[in-house]
Protein backbone atom coordinates (compact mmCIF):
# COMPACT_ATOMS: atom_id res chain seq x y z
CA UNK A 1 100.26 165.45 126.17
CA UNK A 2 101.61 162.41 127.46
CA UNK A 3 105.78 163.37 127.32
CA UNK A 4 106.58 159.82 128.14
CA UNK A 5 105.53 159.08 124.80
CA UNK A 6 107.95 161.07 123.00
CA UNK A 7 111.11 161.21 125.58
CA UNK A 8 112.01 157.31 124.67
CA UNK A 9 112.61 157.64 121.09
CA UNK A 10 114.14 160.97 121.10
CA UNK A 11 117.04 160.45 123.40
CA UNK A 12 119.18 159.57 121.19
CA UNK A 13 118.57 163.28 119.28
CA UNK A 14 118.63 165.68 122.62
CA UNK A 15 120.98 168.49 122.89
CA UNK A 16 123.02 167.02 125.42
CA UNK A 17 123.86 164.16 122.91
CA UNK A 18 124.43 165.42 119.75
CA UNK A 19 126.30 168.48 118.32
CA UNK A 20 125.03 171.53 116.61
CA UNK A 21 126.18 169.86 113.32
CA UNK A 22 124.55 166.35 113.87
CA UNK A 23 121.34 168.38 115.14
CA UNK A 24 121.06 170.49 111.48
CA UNK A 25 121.73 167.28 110.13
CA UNK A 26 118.59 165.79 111.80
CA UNK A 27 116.66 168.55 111.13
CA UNK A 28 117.71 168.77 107.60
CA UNK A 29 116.74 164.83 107.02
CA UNK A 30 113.25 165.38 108.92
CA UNK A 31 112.26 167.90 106.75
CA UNK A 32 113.29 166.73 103.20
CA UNK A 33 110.98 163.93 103.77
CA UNK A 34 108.28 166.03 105.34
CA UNK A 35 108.61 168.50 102.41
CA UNK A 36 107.62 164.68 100.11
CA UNK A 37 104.20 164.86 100.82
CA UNK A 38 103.40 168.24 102.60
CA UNK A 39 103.78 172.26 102.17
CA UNK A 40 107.34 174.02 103.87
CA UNK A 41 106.38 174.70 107.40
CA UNK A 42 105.65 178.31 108.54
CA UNK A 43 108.02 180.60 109.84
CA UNK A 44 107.06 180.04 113.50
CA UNK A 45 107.89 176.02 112.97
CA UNK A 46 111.08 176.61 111.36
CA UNK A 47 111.66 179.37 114.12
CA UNK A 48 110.86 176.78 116.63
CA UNK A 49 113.28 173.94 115.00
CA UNK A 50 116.27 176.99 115.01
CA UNK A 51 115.82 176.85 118.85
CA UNK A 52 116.74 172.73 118.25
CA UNK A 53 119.48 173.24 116.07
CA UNK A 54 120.91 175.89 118.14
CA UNK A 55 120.28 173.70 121.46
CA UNK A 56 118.18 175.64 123.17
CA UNK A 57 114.98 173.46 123.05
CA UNK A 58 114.29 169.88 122.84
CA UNK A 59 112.45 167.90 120.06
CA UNK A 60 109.79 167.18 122.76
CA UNK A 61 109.48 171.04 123.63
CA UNK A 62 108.66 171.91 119.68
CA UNK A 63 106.43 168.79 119.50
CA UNK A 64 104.57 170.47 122.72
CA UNK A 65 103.99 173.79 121.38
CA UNK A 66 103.21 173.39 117.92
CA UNK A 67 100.57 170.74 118.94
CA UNK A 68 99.17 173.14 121.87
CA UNK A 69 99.70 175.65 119.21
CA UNK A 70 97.17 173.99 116.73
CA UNK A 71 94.95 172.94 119.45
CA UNK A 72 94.51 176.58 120.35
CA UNK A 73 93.69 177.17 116.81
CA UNK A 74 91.15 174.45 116.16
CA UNK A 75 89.20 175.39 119.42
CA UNK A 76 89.36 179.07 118.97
């Protein structure tokens, strides 16, 4: 995955720039309007957004393993 792609955008959302409260925030926003034309997430994707919220992983991190997650999945 090409991470220049997605570090650009999301600077303005990474740990080291927002607080725990602004990060739910985002998180909360991001998945009302997902939840508009898709199911919930699993468990392991919310589990994975946590991490965010909590600032232990970066947008680009979840991005990275729930694709490479899927990818596994659709090659297996």
């Amino acid at each position: 995955m090409d991470d220049k792609k997605y570090s650009a955008p999301m600077r303005e959302y990474s740990i080291e720039k927002t607080t725990k409260v602004q990060r739910e925030k985002i998180v909360n926003e991001a998945l009302g309007l997902s939840l508009l034309d898709a199911p919930m997430p699993s468990k392991d994707t919310l589990a994975l957004v946590q991490e965010y919220i909590d600032g232990h992983m970066e947008i680009s991190e979840i991005l990275q393993r729930t694709i490479a997650k899927y990818d596994r999945t659709a090659t297996a």
